[in-house]
N, C-alpha and C. Protein backbone atom coordinates (compact mmCIF):
# COMPACT_ATOMS: atom_id res chain seq x y z
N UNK A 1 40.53 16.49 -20.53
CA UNK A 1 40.45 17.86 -20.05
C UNK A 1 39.66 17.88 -18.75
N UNK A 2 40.04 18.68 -17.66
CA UNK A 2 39.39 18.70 -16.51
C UNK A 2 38.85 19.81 -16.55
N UNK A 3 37.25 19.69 -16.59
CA UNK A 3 36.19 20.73 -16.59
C UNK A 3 35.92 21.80 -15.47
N UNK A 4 35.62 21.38 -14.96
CA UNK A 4 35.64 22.21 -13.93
C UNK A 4 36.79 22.01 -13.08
N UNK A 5 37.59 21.56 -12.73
CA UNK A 5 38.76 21.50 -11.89
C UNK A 5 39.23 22.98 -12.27
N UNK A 6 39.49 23.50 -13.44
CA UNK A 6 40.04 24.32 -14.08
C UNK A 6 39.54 25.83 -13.23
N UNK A 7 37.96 25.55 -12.88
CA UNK A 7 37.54 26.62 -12.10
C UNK A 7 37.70 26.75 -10.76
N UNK A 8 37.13 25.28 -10.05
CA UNK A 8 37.51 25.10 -8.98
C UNK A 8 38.76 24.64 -8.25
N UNK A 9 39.89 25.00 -9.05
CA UNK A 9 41.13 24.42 -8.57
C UNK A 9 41.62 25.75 -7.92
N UNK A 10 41.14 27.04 -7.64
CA UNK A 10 41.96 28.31 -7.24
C UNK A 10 41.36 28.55 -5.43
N UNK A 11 42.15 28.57 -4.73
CA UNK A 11 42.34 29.20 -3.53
C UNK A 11 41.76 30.47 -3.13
N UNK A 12 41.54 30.69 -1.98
CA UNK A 12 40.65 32.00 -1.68
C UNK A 12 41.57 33.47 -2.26
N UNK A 13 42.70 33.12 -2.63
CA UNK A 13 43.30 34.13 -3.21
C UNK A 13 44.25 33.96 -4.39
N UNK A 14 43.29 32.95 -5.25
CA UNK A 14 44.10 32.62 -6.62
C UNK A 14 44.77 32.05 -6.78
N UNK A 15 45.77 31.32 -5.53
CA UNK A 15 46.76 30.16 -5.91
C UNK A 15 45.92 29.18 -6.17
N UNK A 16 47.08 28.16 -6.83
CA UNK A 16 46.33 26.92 -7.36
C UNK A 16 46.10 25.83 -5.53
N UNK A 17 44.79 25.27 -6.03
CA UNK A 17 45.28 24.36 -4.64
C UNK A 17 45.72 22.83 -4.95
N UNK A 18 45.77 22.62 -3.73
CA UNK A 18 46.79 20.96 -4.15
C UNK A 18 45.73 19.98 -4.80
N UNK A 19 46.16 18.99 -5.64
CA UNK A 19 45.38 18.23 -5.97
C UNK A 19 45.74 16.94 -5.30
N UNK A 20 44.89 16.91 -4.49
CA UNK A 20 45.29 15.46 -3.71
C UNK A 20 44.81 14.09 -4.14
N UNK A 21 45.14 12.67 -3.33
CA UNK A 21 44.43 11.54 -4.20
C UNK A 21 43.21 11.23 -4.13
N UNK A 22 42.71 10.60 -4.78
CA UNK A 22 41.20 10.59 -4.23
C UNK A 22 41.06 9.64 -2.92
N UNK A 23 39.75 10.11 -2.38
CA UNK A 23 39.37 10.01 -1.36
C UNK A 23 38.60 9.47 -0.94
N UNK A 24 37.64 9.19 0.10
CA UNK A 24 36.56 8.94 0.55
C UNK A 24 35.58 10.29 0.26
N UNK A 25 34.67 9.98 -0.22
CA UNK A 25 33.72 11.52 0.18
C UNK A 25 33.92 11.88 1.37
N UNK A 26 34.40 13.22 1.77
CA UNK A 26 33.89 14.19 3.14
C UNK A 26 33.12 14.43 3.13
N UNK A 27 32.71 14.38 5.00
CA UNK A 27 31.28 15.57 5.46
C UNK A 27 30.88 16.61 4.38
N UNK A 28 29.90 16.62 4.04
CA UNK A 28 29.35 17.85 3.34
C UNK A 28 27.93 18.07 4.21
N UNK A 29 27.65 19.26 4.66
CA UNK A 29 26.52 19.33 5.67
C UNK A 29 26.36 21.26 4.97
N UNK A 30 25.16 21.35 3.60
CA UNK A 30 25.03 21.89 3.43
C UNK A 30 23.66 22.19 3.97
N UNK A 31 23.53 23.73 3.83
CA UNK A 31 22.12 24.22 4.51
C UNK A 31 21.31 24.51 3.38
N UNK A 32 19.86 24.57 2.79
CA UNK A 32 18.91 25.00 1.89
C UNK A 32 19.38 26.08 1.20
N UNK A 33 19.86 27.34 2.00
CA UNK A 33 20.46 28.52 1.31
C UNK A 33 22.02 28.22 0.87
N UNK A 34 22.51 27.47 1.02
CA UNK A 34 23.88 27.18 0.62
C UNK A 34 23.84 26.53 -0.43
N UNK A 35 22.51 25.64 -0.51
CA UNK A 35 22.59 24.62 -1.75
C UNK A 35 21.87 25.62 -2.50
N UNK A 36 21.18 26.67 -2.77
CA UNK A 36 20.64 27.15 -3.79
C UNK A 36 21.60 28.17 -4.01
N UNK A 37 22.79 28.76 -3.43
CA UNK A 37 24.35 29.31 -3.37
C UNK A 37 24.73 28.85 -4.34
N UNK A 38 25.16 27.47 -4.31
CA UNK A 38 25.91 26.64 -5.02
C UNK A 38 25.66 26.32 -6.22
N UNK A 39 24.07 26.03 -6.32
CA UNK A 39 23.55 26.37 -7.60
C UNK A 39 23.76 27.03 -8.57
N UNK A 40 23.96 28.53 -8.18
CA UNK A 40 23.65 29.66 -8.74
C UNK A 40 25.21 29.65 -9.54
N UNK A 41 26.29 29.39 -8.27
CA UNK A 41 27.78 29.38 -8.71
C UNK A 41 28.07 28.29 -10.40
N UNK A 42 27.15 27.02 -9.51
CA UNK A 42 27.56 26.30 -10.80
C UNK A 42 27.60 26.86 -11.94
N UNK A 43 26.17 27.62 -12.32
CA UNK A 43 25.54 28.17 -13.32
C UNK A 43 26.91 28.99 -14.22
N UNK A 44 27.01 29.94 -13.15
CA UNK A 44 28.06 30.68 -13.83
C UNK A 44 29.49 30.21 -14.04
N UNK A 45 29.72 29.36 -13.26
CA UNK A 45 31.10 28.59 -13.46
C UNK A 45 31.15 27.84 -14.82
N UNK A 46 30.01 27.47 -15.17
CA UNK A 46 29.76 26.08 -16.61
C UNK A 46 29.08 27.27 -17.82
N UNK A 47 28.86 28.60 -17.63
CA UNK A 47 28.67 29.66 -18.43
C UNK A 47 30.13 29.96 -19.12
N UNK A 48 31.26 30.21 -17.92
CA UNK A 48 32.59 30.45 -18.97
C UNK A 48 32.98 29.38 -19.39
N UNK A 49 32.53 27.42 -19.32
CA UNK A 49 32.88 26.78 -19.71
C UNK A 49 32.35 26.39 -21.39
N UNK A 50 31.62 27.32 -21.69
CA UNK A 50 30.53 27.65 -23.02
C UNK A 50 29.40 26.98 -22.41
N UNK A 51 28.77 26.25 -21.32
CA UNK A 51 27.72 25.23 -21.16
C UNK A 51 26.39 26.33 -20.54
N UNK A 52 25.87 26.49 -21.38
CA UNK A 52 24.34 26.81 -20.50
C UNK A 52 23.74 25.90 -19.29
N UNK A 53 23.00 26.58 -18.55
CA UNK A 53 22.65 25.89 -17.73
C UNK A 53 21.30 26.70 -17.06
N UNK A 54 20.15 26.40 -17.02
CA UNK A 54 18.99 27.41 -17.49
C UNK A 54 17.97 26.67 -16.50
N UNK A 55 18.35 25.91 -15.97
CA UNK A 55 17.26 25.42 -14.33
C UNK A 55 16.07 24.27 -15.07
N UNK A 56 16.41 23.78 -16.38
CA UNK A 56 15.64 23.15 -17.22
C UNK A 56 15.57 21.90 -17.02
N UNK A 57 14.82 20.94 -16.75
CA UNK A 57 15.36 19.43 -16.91
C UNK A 57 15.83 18.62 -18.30
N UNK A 58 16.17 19.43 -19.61
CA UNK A 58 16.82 19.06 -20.25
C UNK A 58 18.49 19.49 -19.49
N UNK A 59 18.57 20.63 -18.88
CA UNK A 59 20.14 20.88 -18.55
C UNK A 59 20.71 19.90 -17.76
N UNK A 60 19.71 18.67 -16.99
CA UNK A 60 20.47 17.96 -16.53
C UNK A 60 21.20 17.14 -17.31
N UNK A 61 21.20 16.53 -18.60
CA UNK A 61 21.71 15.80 -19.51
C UNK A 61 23.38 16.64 -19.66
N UNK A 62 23.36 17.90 -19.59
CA UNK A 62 24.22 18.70 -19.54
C UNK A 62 25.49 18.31 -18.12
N UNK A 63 24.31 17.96 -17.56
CA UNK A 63 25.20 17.70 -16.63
C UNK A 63 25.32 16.75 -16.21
N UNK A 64 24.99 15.54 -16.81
CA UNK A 64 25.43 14.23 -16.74
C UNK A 64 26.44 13.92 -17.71
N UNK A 65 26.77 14.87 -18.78
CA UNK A 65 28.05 14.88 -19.53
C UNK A 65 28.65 15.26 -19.03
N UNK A 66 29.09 16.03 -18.24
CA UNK A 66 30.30 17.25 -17.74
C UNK A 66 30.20 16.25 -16.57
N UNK A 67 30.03 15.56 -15.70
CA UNK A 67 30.35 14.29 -14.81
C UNK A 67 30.93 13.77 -15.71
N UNK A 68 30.49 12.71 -16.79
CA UNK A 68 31.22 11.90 -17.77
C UNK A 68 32.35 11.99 -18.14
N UNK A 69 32.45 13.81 -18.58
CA UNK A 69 34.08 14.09 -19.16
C UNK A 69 34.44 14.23 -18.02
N UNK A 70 34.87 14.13 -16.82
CA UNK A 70 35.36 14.66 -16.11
C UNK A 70 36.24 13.38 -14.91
N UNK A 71 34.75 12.11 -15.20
CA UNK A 71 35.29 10.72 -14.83
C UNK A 71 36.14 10.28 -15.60
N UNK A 72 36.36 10.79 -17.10
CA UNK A 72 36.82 10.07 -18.19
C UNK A 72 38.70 10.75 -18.06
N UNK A 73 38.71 11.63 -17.48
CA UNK A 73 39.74 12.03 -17.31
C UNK A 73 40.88 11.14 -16.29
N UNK A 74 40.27 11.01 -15.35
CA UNK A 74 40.58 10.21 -14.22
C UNK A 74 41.02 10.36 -12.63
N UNK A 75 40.63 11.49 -12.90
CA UNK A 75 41.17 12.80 -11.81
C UNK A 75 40.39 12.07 -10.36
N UNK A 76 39.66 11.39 -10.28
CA UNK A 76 39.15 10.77 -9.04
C UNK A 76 38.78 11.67 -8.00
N UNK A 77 38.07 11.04 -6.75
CA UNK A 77 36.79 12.13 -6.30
C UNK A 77 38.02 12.78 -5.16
N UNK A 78 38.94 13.23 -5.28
CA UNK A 78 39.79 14.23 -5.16
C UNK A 78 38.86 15.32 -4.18
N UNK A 79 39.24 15.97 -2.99
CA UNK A 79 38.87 17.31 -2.68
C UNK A 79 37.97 18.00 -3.21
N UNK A 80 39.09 18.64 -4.31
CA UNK A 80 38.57 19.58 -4.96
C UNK A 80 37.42 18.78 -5.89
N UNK A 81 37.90 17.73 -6.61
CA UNK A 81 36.72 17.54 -7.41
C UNK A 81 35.53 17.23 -6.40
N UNK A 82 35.45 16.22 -4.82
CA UNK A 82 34.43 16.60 -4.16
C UNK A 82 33.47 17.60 -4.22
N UNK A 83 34.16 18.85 -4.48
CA UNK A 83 33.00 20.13 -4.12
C UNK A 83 32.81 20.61 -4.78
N UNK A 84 33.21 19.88 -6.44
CA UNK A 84 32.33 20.21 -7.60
C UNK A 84 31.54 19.24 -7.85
N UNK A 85 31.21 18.27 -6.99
CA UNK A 85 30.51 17.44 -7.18
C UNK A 85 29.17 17.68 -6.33
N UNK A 86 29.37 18.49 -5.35
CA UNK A 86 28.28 19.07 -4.43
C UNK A 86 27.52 19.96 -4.97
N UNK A 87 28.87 20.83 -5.91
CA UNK A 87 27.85 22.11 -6.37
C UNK A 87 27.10 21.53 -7.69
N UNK A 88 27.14 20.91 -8.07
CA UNK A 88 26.19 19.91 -9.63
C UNK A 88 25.50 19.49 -8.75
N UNK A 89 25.08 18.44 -7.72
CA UNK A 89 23.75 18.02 -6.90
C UNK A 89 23.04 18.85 -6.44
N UNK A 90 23.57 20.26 -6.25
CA UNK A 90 22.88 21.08 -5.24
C UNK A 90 21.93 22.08 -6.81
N UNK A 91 23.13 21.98 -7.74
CA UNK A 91 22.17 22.16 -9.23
C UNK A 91 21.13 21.21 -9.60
N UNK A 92 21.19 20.01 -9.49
CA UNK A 92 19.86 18.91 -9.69
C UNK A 92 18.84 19.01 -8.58
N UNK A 93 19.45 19.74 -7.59
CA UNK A 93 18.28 19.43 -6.50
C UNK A 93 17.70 21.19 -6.77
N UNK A 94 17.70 22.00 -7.38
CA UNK A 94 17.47 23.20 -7.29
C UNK A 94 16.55 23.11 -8.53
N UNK A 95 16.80 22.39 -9.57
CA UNK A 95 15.77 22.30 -10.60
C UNK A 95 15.18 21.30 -10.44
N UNK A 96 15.46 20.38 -9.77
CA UNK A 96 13.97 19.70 -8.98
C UNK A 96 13.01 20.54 -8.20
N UNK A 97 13.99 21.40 -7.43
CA UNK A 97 13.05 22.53 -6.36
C UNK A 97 12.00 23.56 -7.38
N UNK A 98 12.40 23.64 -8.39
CA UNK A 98 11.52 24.37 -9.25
C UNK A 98 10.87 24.21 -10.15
N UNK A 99 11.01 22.43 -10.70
CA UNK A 99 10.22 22.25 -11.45
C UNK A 99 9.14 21.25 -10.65
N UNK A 100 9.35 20.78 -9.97
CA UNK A 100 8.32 19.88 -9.74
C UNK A 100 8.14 20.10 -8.26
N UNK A 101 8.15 21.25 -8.03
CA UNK A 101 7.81 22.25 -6.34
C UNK A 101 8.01 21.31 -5.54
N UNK A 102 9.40 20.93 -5.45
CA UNK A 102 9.79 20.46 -4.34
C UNK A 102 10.78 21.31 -3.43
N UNK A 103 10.99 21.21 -2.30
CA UNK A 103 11.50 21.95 -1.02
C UNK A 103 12.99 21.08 -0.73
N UNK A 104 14.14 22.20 -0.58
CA UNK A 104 15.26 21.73 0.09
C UNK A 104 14.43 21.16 1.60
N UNK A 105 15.72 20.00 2.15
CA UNK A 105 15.05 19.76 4.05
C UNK A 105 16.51 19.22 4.22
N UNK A 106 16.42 19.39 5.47
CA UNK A 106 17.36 18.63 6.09
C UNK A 106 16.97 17.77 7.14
N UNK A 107 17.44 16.53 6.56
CA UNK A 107 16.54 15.15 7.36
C UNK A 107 17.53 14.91 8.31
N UNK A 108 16.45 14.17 9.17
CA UNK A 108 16.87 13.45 10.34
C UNK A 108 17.65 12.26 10.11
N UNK A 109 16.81 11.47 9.05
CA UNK A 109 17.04 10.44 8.72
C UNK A 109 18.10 9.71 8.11
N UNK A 110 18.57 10.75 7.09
CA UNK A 110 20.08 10.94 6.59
C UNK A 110 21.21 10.14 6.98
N UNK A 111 21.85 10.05 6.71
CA UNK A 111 23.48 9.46 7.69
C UNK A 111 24.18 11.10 7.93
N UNK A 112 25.11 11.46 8.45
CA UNK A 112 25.51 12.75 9.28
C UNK A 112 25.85 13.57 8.31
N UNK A 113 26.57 12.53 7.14
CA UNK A 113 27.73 13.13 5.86
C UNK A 113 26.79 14.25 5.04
N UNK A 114 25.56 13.40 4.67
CA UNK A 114 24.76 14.04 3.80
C UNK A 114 23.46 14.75 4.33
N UNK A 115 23.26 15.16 5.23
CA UNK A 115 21.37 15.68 5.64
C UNK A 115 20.96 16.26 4.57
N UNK A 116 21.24 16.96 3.59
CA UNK A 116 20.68 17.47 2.90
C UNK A 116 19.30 17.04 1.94
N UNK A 117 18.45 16.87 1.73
CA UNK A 117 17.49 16.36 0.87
C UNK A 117 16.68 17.30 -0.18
N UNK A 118 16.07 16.97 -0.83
CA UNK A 118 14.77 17.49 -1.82
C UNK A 118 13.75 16.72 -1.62
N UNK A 119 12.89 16.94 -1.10
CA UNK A 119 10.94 17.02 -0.59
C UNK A 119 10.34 16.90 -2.17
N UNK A 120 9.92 16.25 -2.71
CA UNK A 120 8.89 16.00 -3.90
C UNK A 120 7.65 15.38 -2.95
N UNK A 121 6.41 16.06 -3.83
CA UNK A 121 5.08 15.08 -3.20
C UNK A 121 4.74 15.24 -2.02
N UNK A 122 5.21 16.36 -0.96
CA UNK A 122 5.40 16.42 -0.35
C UNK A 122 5.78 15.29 0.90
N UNK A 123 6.11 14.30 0.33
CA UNK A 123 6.74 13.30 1.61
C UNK A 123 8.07 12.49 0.80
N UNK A 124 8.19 12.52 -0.35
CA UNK A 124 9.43 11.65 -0.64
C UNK A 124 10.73 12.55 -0.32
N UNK A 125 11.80 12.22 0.13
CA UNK A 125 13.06 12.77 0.22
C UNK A 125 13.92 12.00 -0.83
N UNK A 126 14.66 12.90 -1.52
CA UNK A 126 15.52 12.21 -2.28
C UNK A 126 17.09 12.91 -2.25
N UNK A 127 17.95 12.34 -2.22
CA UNK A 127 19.61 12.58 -1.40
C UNK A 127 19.74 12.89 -2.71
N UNK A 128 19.62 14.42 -4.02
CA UNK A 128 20.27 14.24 -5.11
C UNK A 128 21.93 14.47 -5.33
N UNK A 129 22.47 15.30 -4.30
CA UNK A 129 24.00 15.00 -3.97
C UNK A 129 24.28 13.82 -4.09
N UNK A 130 23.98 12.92 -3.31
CA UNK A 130 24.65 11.79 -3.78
C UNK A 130 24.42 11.03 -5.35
N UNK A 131 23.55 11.27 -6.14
CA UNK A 131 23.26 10.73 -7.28
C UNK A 131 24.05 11.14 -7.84
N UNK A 132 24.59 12.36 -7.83
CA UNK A 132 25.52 12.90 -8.67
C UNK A 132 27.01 12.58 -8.23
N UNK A 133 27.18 11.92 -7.07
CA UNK A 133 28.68 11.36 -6.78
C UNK A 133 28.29 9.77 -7.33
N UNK A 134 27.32 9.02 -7.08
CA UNK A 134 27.23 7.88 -8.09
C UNK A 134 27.37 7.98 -9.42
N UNK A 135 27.24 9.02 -10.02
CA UNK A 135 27.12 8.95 -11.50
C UNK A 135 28.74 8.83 -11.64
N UNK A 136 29.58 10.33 -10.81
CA UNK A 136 30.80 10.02 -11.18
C UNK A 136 31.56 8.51 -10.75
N UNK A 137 31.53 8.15 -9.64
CA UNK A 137 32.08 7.08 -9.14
C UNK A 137 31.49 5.82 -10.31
N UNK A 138 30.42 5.11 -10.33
CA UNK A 138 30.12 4.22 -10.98
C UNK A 138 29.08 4.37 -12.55
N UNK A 139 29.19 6.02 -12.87
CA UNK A 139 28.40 6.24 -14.45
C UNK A 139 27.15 6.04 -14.79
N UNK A 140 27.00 5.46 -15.59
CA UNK A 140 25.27 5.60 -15.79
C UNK A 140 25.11 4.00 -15.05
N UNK A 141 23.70 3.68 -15.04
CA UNK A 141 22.56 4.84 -15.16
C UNK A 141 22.71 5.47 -14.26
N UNK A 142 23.34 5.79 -13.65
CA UNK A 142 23.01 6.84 -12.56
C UNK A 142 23.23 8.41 -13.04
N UNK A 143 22.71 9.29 -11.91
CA UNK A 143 22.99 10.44 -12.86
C UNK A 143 21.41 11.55 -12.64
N UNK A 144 22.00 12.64 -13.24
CA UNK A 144 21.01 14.12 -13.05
C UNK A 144 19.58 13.42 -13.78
N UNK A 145 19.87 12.78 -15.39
CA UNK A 145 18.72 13.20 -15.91
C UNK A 145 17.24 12.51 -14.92
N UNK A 146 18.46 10.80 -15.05
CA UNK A 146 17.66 10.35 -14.55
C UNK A 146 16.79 9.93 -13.08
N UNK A 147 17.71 11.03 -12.24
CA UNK A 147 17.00 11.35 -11.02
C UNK A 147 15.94 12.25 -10.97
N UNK A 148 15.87 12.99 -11.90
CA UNK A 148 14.94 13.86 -12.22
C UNK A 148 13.92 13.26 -12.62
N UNK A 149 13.76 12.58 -13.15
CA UNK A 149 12.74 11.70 -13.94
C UNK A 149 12.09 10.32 -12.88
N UNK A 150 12.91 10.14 -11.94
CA UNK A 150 12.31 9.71 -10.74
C UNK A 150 11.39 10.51 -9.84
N UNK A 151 11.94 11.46 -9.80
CA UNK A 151 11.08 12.24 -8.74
C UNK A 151 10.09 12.87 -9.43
N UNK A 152 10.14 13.27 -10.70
CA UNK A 152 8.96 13.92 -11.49
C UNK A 152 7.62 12.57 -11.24
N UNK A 153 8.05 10.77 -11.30
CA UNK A 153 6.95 10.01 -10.77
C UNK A 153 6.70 10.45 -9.66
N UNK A 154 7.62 10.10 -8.30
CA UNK A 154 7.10 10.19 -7.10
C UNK A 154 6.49 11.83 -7.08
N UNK A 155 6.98 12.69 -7.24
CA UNK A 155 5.63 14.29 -7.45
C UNK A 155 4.39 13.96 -7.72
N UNK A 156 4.04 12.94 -8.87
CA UNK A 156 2.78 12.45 -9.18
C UNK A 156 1.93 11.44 -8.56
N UNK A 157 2.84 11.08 -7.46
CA UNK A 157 2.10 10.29 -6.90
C UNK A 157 1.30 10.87 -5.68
């Protein structure tokens, strides 16, 4: 079953859109307010899917399943599945932003595709978009919970 495809497969006016083959990841060059946007969308998108999603760092486990079913299908990092893959990182990096007071940034340092970051400790940057396209592409360990659980060290340090 394709989880979210189901949501994110509709066009700015309800047609279905194409499902193309998978791809290379595209540019994604989101801004701080776009990624806490996206957040918010996930939330409610994985609400009609029955899945809570409550800004908790248990919900990331939530969402290292719904990657899982979704690799398990085989639908590959496709477009569309791309930018449901943005809006779940931009969800891990938003309950990082609130649990362990870290700050969206957009680094210099980055490669062009991704600037986006999360600030823990105030000096670590961590790319959680991409953790969440590793989890789908190559599975555990990679993944929400346990990026979270990285940066909850580096916060303490």
């Amino acid at each position: 079953m394709r989880f979210f495809l189901k949501l994110f497969g509709r066009g700015k006016n309800g047609e279905k859109m194409s499902s193309d083959a998978a791809s290379p990841p595209k540019p994604w060059k989101l801004t701080p307010i776009e990624a806490r946007m996206r957040a918010k969308m996930m939330v409610a998108s994985a609400k009609k899917l029955g899945v809570e999603l409550d800004y908790s760092p248990e919900s990331l486990e939530k969402i290292d399943f719904l990657i899982d079913k979704e690799r398990e299908t085989g639908v590959g990092a496709t477009s569309e599945m791309q930018q449901v893959l943005i809006s779940l990182g931009a969800y891990v990096g938003e309950v990082i932003v609130r649990e362990l007071d870290g700050i969206w940034a957009l680094s210099e340092t980055q490669p062009a595709q991704d600037p986006l970051v999360v600030v823990v400790g105030g000096k670590y940057a961590i790319n959680v978009i991409s953790s969440v396209f590793r989890r789908f592409l190559m599975g555990e360990p990679h993944g929400a919970a346990r990026t979270f659980e990285e940066c909850r060290k580096l916060a303490s340090m």
